[in-house]
Protein backbone atom coordinates (compact mmCIF):
# COMPACT_ATOMS: atom_id res chain seq x y z
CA UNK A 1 97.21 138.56 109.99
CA UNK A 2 94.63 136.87 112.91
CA UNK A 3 92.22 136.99 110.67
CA UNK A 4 93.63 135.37 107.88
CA UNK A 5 94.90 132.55 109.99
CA UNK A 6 91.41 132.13 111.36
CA UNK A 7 90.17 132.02 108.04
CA UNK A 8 93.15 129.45 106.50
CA UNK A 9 92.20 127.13 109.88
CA UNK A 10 88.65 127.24 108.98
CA UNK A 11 89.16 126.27 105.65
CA UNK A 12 91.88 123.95 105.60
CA UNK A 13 90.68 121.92 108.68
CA UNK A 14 90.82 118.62 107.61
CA UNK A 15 86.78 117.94 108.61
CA UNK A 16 86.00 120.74 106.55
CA UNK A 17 87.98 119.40 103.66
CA UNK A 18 85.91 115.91 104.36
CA UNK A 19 82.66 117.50 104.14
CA UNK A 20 83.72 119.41 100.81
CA UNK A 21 84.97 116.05 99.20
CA UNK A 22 81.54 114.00 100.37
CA UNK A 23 79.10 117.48 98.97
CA UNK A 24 81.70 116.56 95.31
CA UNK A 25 80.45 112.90 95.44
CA UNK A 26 83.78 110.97 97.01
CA UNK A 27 82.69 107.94 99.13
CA UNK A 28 83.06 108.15 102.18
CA UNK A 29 86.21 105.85 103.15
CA UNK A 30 87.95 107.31 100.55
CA UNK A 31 87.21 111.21 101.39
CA UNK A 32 88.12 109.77 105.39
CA UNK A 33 91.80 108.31 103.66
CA UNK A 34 92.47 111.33 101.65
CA UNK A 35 91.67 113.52 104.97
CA UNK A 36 94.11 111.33 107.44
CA UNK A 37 96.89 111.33 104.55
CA UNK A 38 96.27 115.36 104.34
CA UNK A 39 96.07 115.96 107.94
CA UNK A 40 99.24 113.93 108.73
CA UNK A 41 101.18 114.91 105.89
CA UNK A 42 100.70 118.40 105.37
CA UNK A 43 97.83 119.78 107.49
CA UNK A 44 100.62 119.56 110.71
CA UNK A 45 103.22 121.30 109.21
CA UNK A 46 100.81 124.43 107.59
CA UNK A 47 99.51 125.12 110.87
């Protein structure tokens, strides 16, 4: 169960999720606003 919690941090981390939505083409202010509304509104609670 470490392993997969490693792997759903990794993954889910909300710079990681940044990085994903610049590499799909989203500008940059909006991938940072999507990533602060994700990390404070469901990124806390998850982890």
């Amino acid at each position: 169960m470490i392993g997969f919690r490693n792997y759903f941090q990794h993954k889910f981390n909300p710079l990681h999720v940044f990085c994903r939505l610049r590499r799909f083409g989203v500008s940059r202010s909006a991938a940072r606003n999507l990533c602060w509304v994700y990390e404070r509104g469901l990124y806390r609670f998850l982890l």
